[in-house]
PDB file of N, CA and C in Angstrom:
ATOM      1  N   UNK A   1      -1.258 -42.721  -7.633  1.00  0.00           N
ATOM      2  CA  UNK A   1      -0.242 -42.412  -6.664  1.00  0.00           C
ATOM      3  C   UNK A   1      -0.238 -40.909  -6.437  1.00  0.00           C
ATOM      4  N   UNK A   2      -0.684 -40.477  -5.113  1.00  0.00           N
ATOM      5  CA  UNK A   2      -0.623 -39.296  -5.251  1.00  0.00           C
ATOM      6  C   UNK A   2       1.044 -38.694  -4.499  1.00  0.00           C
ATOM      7  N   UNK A   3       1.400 -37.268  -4.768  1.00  0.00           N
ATOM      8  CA  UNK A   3       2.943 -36.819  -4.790  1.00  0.00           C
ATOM      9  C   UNK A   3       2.326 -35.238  -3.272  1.00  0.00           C
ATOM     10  N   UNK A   4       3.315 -35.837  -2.530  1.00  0.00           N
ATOM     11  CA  UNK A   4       2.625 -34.977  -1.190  1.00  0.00           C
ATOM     12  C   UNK A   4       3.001 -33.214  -1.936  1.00  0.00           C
ATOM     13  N   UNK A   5       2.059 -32.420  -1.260  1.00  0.00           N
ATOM     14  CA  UNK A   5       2.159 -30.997  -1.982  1.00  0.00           C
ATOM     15  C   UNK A   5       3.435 -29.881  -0.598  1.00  0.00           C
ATOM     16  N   UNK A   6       3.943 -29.411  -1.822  1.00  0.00           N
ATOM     17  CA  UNK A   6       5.569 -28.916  -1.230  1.00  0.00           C
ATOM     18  C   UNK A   6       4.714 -27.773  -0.478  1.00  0.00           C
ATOM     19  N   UNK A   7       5.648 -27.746   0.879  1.00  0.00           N
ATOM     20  CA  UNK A   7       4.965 -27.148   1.690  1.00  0.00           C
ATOM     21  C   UNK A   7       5.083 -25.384   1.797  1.00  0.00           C
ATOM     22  N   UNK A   8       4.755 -24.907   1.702  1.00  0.00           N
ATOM     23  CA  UNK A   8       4.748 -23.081   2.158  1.00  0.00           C
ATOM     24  C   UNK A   8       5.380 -23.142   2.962  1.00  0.00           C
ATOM     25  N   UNK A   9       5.936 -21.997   3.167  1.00  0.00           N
ATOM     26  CA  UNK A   9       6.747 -21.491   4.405  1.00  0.00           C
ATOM     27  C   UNK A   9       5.877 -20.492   5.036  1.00  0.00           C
ATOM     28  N   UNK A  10       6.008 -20.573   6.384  1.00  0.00           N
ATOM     29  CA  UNK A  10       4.707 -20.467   7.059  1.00  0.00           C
ATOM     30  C   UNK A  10       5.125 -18.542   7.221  1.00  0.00           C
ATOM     31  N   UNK A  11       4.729 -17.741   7.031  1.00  0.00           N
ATOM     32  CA  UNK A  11       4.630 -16.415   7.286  1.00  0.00           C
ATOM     33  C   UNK A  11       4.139 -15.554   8.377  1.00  0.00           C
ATOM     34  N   UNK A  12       4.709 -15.458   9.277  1.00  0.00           N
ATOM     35  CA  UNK A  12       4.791 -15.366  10.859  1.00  0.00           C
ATOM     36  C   UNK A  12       3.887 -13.510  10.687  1.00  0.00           C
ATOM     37  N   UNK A  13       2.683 -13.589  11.678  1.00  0.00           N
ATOM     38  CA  UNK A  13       1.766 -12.308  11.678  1.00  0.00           C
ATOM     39  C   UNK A  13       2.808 -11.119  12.183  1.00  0.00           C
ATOM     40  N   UNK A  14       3.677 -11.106  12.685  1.00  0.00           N
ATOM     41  CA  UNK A  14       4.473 -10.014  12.660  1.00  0.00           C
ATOM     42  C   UNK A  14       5.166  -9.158  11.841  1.00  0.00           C
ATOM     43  N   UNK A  15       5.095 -10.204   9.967  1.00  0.00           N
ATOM     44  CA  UNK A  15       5.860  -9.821   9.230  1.00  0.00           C
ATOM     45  C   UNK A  15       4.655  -8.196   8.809  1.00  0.00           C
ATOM     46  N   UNK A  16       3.568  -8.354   9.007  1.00  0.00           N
ATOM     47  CA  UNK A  16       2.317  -7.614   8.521  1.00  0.00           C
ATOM     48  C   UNK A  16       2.643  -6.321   9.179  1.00  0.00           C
ATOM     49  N   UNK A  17       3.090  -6.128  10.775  1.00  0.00           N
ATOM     50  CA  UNK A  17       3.423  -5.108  11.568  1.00  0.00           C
ATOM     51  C   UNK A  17       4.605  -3.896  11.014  1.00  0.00           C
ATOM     52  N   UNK A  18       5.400  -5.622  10.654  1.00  0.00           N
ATOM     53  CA  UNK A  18       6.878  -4.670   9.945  1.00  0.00           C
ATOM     54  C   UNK A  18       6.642  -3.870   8.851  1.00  0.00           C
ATOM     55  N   UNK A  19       5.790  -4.248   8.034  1.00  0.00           N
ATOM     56  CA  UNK A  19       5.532  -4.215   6.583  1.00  0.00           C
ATOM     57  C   UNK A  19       4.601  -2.657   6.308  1.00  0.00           C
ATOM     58  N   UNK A  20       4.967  -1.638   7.263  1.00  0.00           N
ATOM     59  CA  UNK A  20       4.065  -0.574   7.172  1.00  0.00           C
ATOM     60  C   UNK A  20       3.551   0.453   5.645  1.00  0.00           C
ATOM     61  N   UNK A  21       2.905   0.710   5.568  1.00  0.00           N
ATOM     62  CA  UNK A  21       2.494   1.563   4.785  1.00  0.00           C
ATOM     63  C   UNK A  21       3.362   2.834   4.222  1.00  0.00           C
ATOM     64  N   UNK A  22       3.402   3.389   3.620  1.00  0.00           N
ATOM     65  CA  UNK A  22       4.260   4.410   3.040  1.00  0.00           C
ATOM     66  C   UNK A  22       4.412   5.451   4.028  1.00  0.00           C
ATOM     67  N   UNK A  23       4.221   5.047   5.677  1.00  0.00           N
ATOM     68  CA  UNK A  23       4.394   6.347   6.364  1.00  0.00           C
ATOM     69  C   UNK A  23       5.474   7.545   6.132  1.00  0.00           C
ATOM     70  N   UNK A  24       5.324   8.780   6.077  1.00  0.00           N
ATOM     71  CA  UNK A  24       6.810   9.524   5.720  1.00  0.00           C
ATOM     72  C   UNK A  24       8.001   9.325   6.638  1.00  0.00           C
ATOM     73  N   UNK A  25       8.899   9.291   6.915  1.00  0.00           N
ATOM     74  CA  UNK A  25       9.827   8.918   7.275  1.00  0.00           C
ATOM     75  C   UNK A  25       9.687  10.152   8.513  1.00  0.00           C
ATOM     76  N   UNK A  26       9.561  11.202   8.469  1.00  0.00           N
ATOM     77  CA  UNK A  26       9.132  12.322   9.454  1.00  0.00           C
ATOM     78  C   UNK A  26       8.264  11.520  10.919  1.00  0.00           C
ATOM     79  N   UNK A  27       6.907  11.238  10.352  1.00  0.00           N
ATOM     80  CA  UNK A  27       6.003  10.560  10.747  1.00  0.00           C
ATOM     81  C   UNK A  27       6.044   9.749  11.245  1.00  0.00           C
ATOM     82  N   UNK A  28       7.322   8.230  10.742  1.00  0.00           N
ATOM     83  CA  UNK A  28       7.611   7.058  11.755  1.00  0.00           C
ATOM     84  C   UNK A  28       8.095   7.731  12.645  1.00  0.00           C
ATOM     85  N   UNK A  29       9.304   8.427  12.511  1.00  0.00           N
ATOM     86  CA  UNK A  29      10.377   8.885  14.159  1.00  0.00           C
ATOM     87  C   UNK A  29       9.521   9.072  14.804  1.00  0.00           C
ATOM     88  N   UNK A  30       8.239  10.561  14.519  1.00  0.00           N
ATOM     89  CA  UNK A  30       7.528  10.603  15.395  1.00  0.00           C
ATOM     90  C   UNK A  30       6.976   9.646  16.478  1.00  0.00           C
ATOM     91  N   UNK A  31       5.937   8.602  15.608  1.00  0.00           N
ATOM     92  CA  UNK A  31       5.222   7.569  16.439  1.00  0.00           C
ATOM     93  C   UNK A  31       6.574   6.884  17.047  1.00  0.00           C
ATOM     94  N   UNK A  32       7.701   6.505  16.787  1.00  0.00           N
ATOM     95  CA  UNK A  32       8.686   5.633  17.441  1.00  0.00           C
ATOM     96  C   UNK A  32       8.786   6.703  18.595  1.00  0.00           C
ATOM     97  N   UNK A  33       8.872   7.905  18.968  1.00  0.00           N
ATOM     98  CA  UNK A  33       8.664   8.891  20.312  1.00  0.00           C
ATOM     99  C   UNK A  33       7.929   8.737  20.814  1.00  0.00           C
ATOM    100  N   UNK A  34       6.454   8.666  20.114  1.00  0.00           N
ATOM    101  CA  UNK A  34       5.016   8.938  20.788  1.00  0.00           C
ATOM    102  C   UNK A  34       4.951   7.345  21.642  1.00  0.00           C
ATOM    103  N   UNK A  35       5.607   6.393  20.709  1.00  0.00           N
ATOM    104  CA  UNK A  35       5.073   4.738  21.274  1.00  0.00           C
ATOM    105  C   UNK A  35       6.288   4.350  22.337  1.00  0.00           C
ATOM    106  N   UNK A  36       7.114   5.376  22.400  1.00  0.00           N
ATOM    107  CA  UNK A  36       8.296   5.154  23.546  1.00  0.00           C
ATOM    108  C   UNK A  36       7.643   6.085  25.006  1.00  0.00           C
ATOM    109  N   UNK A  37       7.272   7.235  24.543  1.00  0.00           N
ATOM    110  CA  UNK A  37       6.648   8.100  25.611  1.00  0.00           C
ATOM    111  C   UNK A  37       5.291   7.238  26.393  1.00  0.00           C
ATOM    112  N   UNK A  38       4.597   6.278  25.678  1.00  0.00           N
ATOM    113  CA  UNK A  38       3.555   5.717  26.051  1.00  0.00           C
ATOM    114  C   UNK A  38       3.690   4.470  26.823  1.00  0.00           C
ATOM    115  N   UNK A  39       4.701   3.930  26.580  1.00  0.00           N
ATOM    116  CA  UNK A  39       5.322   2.852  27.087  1.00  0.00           C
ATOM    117  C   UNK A  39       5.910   3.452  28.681  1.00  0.00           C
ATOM    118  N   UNK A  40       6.527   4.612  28.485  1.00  0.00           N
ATOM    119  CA  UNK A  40       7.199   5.055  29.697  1.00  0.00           C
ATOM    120  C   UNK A  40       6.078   5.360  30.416  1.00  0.00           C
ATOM    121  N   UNK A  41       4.930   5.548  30.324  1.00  0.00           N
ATOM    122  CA  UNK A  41       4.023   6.070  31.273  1.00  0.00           C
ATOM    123  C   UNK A  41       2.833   4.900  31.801  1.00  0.00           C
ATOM    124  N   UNK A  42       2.767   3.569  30.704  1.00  0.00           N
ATOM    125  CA  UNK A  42       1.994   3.100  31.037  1.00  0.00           C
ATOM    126  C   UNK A  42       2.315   1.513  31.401  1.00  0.00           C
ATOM    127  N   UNK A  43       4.023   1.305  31.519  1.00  0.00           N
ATOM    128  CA  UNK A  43       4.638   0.352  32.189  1.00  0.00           C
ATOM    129  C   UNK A  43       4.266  -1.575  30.778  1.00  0.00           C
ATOM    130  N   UNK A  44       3.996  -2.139  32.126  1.00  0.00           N
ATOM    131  CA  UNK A  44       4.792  -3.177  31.188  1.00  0.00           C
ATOM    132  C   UNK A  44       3.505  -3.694  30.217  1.00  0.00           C
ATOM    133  N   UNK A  45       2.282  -3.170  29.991  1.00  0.00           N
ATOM    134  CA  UNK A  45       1.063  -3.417  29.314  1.00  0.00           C
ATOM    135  C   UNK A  45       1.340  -2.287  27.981  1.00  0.00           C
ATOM    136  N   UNK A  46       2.348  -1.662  27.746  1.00  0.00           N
ATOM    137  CA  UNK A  46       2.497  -0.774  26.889  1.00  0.00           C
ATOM    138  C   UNK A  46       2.487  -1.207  25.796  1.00  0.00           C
ATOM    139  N   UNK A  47       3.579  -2.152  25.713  1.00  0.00           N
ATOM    140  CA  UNK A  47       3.965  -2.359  23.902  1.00  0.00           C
ATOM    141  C   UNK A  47       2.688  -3.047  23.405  1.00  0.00           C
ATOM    142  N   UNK A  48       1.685  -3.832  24.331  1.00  0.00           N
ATOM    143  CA  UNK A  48       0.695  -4.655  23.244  1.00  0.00           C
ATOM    144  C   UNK A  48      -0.136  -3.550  23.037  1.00  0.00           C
ATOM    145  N   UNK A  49      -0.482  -2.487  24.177  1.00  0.00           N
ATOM    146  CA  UNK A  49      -1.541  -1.204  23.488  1.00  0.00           C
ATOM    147  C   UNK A  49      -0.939  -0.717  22.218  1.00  0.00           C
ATOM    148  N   UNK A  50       0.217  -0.021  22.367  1.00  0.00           N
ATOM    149  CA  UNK A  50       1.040   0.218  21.590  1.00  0.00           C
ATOM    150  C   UNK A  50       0.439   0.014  19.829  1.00  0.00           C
ATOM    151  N   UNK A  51       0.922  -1.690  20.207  1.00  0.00           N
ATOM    152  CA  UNK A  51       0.269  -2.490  18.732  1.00  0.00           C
ATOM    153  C   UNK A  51      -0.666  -2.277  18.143  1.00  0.00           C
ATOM    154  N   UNK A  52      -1.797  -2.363  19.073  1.00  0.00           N
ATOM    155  CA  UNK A  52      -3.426  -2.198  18.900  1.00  0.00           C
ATOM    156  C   UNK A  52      -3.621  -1.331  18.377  1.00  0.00           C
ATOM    157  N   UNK A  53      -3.212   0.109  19.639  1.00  0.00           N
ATOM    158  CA  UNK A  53      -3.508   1.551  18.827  1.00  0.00           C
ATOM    159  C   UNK A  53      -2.976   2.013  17.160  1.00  0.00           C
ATOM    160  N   UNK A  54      -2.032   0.707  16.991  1.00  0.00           N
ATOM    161  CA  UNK A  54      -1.193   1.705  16.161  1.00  0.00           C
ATOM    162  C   UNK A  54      -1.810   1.403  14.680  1.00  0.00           C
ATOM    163  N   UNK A  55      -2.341  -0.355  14.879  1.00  0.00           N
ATOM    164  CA  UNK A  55      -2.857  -1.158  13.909  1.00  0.00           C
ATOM    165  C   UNK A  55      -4.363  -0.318  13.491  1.00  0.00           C
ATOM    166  N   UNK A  56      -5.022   0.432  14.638  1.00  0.00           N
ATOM    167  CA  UNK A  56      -6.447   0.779  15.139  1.00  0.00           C
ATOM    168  C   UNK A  56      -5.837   2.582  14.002  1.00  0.00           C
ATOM    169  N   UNK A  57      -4.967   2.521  14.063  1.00  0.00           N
ATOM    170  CA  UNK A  57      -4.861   4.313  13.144  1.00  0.00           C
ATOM    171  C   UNK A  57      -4.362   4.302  12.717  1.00  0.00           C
ATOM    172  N   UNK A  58      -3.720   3.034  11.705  1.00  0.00           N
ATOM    173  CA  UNK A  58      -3.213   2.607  10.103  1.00  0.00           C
ATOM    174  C   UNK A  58      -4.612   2.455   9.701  1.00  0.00           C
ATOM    175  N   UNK A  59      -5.628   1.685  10.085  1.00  0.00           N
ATOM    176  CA  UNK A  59      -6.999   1.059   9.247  1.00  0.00           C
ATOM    177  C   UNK A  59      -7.493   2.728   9.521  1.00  0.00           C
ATOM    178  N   UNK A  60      -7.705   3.249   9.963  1.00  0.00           N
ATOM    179  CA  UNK A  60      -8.488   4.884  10.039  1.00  0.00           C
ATOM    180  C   UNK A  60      -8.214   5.679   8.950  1.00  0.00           C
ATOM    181  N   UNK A  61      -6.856   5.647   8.740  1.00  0.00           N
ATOM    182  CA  UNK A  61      -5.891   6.120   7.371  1.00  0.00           C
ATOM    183  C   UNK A  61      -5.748   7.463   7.280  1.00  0.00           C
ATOM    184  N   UNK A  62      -5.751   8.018   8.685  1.00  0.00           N
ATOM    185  CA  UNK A  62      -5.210   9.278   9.443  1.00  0.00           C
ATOM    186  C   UNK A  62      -3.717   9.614   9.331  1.00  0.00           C
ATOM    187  N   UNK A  63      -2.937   8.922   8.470  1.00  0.00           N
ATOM    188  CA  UNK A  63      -1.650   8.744   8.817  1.00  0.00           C
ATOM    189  C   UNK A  63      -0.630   9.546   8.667  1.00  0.00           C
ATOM    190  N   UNK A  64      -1.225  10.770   8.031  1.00  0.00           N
ATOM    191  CA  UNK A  64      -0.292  11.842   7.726  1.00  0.00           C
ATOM    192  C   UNK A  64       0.113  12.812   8.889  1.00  0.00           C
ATOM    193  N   UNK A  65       1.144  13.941   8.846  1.00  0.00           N
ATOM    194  CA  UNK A  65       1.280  14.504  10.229  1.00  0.00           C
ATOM    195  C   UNK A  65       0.057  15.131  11.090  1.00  0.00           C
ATOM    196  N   UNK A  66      -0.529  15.334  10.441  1.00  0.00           N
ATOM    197  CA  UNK A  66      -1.716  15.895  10.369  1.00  0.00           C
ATOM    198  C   UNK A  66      -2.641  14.984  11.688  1.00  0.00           C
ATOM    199  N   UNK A  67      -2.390  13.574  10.656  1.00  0.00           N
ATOM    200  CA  UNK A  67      -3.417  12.468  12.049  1.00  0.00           C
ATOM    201  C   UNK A  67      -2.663  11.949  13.394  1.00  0.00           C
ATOM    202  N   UNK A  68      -1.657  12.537  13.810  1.00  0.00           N
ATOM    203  CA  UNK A  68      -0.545  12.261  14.826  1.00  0.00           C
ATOM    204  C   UNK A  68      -1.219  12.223  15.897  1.00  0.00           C
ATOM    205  N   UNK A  69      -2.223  13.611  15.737  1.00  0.00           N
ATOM    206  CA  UNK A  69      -2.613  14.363  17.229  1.00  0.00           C
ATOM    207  C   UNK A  69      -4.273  12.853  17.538  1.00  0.00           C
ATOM    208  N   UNK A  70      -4.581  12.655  16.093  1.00  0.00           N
ATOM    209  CA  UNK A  70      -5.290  11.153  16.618  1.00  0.00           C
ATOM    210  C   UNK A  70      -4.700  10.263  17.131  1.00  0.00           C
ATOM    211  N   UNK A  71      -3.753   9.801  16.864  1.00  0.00           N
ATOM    212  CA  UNK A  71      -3.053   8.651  17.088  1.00  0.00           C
ATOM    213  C   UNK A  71      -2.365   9.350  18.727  1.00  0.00           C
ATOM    214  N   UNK A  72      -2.364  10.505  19.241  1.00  0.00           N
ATOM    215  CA  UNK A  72      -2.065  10.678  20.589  1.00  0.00           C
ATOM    216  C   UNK A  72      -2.811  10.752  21.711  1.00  0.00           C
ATOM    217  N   UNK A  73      -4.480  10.788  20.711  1.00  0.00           N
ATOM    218  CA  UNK A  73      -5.397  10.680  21.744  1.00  0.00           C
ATOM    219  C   UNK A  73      -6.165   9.270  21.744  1.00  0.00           C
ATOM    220  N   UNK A  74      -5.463   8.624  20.849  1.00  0.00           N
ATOM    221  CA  UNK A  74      -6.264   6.957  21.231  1.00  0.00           C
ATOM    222  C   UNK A  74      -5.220   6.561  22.100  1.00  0.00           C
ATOM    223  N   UNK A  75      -3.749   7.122  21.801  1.00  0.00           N
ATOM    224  CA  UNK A  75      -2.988   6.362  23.106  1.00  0.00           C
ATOM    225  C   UNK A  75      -3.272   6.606  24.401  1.00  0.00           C
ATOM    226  N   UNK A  76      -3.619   8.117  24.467  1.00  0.00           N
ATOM    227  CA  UNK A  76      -4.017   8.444  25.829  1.00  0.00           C
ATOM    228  C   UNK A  76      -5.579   8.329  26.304  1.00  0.00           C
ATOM    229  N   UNK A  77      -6.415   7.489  25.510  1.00  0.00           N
ATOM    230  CA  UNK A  77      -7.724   6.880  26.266  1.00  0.00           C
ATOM    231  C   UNK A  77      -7.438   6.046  26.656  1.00  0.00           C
ATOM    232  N   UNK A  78      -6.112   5.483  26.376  1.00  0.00           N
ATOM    233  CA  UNK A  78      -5.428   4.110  27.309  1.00  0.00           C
ATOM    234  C   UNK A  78      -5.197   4.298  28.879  1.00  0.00           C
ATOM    235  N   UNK A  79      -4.711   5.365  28.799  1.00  0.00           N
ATOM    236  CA  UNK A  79      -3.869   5.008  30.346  1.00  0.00           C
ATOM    237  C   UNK A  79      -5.719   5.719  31.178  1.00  0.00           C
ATOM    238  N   UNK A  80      -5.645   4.840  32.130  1.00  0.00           N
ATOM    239  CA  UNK A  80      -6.654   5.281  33.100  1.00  0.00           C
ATOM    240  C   UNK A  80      -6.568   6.456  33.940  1.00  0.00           C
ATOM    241  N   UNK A  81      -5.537   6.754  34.522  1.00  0.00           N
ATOM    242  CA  UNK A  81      -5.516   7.502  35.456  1.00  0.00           C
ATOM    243  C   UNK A  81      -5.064   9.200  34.938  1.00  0.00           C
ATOM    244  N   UNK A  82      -6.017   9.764  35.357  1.00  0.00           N
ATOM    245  CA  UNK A  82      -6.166  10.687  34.585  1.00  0.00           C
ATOM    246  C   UNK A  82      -4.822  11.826  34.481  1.00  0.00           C
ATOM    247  N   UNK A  83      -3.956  11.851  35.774  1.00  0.00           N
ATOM    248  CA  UNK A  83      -2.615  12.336  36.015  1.00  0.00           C
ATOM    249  C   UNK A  83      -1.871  11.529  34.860  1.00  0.00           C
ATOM    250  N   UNK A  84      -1.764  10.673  34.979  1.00  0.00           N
ATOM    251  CA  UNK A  84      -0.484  10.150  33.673  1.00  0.00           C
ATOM    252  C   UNK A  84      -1.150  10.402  32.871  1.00  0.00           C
ATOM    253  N   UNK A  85      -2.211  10.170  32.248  1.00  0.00           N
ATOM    254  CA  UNK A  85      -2.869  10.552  31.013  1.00  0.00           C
ATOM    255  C   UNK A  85      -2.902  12.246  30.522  1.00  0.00           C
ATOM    256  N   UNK A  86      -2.586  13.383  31.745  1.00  0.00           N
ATOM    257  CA  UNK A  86      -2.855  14.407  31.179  1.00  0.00           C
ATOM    258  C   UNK A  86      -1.065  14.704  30.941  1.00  0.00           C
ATOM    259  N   UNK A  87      -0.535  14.080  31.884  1.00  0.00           N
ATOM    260  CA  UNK A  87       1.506  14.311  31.685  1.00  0.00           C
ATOM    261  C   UNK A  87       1.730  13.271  30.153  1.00  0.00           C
ATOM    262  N   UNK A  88       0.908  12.679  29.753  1.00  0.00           N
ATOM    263  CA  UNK A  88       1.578  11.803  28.704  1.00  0.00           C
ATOM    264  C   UNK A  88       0.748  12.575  27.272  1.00  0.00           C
ATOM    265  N   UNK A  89      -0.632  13.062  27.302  1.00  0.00           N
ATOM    266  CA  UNK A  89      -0.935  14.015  26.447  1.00  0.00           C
ATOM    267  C   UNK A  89       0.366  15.475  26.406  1.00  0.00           C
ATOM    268  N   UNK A  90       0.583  15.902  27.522  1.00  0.00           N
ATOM    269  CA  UNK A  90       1.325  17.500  27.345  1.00  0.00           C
ATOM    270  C   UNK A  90       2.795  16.641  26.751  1.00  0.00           C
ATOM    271  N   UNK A  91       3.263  15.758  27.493  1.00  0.00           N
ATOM    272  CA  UNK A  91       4.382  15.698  26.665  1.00  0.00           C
ATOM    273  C   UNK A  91       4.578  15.301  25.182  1.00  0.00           C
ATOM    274  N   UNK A  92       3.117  14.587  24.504  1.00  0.00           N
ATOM    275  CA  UNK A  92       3.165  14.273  23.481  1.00  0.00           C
ATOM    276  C   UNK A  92       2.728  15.238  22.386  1.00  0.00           C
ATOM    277  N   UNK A  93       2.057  16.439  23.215  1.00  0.00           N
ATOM    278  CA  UNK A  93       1.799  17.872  22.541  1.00  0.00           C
ATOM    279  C   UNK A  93       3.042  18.440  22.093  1.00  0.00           C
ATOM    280  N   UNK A  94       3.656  18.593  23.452  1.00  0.00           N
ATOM    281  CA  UNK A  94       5.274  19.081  22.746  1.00  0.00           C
ATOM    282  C   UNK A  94       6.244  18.160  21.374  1.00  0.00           C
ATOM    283  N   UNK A  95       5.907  17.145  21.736  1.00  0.00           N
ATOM    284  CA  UNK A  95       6.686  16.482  20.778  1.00  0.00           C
ATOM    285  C   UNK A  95       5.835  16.739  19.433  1.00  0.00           C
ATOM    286  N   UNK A  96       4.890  17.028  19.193  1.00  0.00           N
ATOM    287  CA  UNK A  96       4.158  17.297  17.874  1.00  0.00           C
ATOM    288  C   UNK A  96       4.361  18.865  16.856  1.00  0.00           C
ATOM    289  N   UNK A  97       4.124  19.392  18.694  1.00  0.00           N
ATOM    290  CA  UNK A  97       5.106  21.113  18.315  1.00  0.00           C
ATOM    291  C   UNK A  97       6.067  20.960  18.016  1.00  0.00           C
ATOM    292  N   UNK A  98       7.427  20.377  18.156  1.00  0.00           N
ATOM    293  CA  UNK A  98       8.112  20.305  17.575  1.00  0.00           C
ATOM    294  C   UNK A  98       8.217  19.876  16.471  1.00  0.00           C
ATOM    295  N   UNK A  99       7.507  18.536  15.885  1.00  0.00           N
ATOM    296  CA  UNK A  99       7.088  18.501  14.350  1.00  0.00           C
ATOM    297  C   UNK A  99       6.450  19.384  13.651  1.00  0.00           C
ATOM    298  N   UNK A 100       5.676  20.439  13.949  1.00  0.00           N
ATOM    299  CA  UNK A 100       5.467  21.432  13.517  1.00  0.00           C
ATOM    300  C   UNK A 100       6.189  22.956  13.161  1.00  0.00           C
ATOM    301  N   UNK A 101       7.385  22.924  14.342  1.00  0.00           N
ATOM    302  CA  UNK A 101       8.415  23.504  13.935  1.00  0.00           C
ATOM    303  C   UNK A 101       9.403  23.456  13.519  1.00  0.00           C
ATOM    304  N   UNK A 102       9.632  21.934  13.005  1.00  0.00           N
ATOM    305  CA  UNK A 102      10.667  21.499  12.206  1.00  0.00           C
ATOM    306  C   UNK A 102      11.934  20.750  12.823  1.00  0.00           C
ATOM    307  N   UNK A 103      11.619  20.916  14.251  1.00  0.00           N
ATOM    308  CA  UNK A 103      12.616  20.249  15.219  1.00  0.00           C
ATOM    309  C   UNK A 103      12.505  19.157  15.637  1.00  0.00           C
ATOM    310  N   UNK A 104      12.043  17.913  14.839  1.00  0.00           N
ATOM    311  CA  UNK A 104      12.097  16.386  15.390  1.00  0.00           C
ATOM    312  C   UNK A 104      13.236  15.976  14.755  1.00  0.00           C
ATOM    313  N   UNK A 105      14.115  15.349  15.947  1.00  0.00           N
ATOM    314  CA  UNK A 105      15.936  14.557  15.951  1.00  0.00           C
ATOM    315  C   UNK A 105      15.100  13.455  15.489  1.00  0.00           C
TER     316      UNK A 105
END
């Protein structure tokens, strides 16, 4: 007689997204700016680049403030057009200068 096997609870691939790496707490706000600024420029295809890029420079393991300015230029090989792409690089320059000068809210 066999006894049916108790089932798992199924673990949904998003929990993996949530579940980030020891980023510094400095470092998330940042990308939560950088992945809001990218979204604003590159409309409603944003949040899945977003994902990609972000999953694409956790595995690189660039992740310190240091690898920001990577993680701003894989977002911006995204957008095609080279006008939003050069307004979404300068504004994401500034926002890095300011992590560099100590001024990220």
């Amino acid at each position: 007689m066999s006894h049916p096997v108790p089932s798992t609870p199924h673990v949904s691939p998003k929990v993996e997204r949530h579940s980030q790496p020891n980023l510094l707490p400095v470092v998330r706000r940042v990308i939560e700016q950088l992945n809001q600024l990218f979204i604003d420029h590159s409309g409603l295809l944003g949040k899945s680049l977003v994902d990609d890029v972000f999953k694409h420079w956790l595995h690189a393991g660039k992740t310190g403030p240091s690898g920001l300015r990577h993680y701003v230029y894989a977002l911006g090989v995204q957008l095609e057009d080279p006008v939003v792409r050069k307004d979404f690089t300068e504004r994401a320059e500034r926002l890095l200068l300011h992590l560099q000068s100590g001024y990220v809210s």
